[in-house]
Protein backbone atom coordinates (compact mmCIF):
# COMPACT_ATOMS: atom_id res chain seq x y z
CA UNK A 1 78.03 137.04 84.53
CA UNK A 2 76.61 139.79 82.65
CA UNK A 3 74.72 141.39 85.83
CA UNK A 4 78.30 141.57 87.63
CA UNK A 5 80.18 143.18 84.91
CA UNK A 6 77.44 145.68 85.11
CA UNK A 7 77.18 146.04 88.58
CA UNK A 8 81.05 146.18 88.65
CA UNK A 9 81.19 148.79 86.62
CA UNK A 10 78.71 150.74 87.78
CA UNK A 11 80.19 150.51 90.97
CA UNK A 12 83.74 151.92 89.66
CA UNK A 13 81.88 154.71 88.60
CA UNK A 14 80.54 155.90 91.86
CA UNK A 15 84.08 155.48 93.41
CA UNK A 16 85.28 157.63 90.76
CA UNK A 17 82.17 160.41 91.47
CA UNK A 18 83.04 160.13 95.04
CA UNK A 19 87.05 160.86 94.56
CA UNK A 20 86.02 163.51 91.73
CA UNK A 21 84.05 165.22 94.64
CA UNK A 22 86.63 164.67 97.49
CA UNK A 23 89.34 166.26 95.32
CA UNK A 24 86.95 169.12 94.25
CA UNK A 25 86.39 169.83 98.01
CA UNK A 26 89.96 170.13 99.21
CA UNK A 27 90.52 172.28 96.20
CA UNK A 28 87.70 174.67 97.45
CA UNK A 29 89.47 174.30 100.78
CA UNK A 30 92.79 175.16 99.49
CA UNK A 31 91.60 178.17 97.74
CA UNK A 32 89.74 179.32 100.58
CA UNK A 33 92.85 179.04 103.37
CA UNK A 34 94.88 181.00 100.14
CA UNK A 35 92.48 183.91 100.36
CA UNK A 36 93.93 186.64 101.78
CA UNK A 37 92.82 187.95 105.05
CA UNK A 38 91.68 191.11 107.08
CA UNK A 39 94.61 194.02 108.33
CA UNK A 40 96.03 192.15 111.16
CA UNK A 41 97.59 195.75 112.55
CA UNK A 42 95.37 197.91 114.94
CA UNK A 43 93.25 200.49 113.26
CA UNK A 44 93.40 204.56 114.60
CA UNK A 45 89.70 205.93 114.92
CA UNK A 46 89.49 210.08 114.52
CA UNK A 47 89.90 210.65 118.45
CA UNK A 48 93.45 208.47 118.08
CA UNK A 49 91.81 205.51 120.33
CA UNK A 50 92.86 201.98 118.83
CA UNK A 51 90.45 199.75 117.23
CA UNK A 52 90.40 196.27 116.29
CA UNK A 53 90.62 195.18 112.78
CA UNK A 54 87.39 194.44 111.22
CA UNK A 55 87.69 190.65 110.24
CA UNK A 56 85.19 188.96 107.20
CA UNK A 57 84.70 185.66 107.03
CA UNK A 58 84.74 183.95 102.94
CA UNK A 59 81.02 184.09 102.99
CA UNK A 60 80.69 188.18 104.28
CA UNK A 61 83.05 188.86 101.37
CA UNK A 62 81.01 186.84 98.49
C-alpha cells in the first residue's frame, strides 16, 4: 500500500511539472505574438525608389 501512495504521488507531481511547463510555454507564446512588429508602410531610399520594410524575427531582435 505504501509503494502506491508513493508512486501516486509521485506521479501527481510530474502531471503538475508537465502543466507548470505547458502553461509557461503558451505564456512565452503569448508574449511573443504581443511583441510589436516591423513598419508595415513602404520605406523611401535617397533616389525616392520604394523599399520594403526590413522585417526581424524575435530571435534577430534578442
Amino acid at each position: 500500500m505504501q509503494a502506491l501512495t508513493i508512486a501516486q504521488r509521485e506521479w501527481n507531481q510530474q502531471l503538475r511539472r508537465e502543466r507548470q511547463e505547458a502553461q509557461h510555454r503558451a505564456s512565452l507564446a503569448r508574449a511573443a505574438q504581443s511583441r510589436p512588429r516591423a513598419h508595415s508602410l513602404p520605406l523611401t531610399n535617397a533616389a525616392g525608389h520604394t523599399e520594403a520594410p526590413l522585417e526581424t524575427t524575435p530571435a534577430e531582435s534578442e
